[in-house]
Protein backbone atom coordinates (compact mmCIF):
# COMPACT_ATOMS: atom_id res chain seq x y z
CA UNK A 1 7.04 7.28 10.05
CA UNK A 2 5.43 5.36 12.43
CA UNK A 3 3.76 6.92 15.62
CA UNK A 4 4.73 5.49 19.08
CA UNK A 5 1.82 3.05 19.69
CA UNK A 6 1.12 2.36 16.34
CA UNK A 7 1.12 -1.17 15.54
CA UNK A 8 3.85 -1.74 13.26
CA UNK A 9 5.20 -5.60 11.24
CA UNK A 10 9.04 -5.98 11.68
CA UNK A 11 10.93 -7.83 8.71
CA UNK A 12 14.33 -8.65 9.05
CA UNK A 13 15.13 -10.36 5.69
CA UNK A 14 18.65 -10.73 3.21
CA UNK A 15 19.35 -10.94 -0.07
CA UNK A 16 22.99 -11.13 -1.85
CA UNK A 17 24.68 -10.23 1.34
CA UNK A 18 22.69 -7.07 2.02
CA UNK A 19 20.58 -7.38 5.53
CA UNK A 20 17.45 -5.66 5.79
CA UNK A 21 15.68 -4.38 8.82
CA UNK A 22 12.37 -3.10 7.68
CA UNK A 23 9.15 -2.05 9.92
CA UNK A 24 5.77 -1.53 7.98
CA UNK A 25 2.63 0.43 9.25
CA UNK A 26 0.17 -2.63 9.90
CA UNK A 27 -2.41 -0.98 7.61
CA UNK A 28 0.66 0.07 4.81
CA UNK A 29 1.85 -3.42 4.59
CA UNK A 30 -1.86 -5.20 4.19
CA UNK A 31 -1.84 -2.57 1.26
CA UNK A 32 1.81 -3.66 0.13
CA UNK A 33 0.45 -7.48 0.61
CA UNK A 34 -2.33 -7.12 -2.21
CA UNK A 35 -0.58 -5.10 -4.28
CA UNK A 36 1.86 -7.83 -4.72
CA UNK A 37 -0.66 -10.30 -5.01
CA UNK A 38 -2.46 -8.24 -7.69
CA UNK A 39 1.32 -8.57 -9.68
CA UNK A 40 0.94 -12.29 -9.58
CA UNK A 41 2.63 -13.02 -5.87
CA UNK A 42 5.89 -11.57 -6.13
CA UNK A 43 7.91 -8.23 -6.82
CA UNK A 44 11.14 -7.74 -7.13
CA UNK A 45 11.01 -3.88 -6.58
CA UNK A 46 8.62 -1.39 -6.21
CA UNK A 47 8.08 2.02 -4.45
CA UNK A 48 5.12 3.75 -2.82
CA UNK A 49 3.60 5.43 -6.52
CA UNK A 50 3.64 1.28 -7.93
CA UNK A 51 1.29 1.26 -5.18
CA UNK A 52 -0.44 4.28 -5.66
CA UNK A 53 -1.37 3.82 -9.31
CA UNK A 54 -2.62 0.10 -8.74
CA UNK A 55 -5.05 1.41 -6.22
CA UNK A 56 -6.14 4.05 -8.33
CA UNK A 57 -6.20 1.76 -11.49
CA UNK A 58 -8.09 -0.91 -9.64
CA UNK A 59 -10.50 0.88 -7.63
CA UNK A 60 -10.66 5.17 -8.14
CA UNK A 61 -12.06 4.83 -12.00
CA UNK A 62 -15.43 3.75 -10.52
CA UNK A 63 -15.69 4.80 -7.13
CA UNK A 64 -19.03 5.94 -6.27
CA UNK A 65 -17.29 8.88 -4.33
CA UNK A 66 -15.02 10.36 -7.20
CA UNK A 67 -17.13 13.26 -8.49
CA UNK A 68 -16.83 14.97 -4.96
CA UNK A 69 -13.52 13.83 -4.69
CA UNK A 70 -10.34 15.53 -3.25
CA UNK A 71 -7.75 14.12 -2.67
CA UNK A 72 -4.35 14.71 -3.57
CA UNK A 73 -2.17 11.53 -5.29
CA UNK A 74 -0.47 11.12 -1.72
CA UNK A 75 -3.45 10.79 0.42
CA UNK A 76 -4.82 7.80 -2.15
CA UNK A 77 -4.05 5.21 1.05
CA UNK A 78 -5.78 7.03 3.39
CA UNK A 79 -8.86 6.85 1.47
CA UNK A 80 -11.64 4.56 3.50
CA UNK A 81 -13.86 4.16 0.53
CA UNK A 82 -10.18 3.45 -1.46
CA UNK A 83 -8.36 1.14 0.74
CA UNK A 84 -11.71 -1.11 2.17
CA UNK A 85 -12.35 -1.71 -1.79
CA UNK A 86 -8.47 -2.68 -2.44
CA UNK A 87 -8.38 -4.67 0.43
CA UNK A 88 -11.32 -6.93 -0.88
């Protein structure tokens, strides 16, 4: 969910017939973005956890920060330390 005043991308996009109306957290689709540039540029489906466990493969193996450590699987995007490494 997106809170009111959050900024927010809107894609309105089709495929087969099938309209889409989609609205992405600015800071969920920049993380969307790289993960499908990390899968070589395009995806044909994925969910949140594909996300999730590139982050983590990419980045939360040598983090500096992962002896102390607590976050739950969920929070992985939230991360500052995760998502300004991913980002790069």
């Amino acid at each position: 969910m997106i809170a009111k005043g959050e900024k927010y991308v809107h894609i309105v996009s089709s495929d087969s017939g099938d309209v889409f109306d989609n609205k992405y957290h600015t800071g969920c689709y920049d993380l969307v973005c790289r993960y499908i540039t990390n899968e070589g540029g395009y995806v044909d489906a994925f969910d949140e956890a594909n996300v999730i466990d590139n982050m983590q493969d990419r980045v939360c193996l040598d983090c500096a920060h992962k002896a102390e450590c607590e976050l739950k699987y969920r929070q992985t995007p939230t991360c500052p330390h995760i998502v300004e490494r991913y980002l790069r």
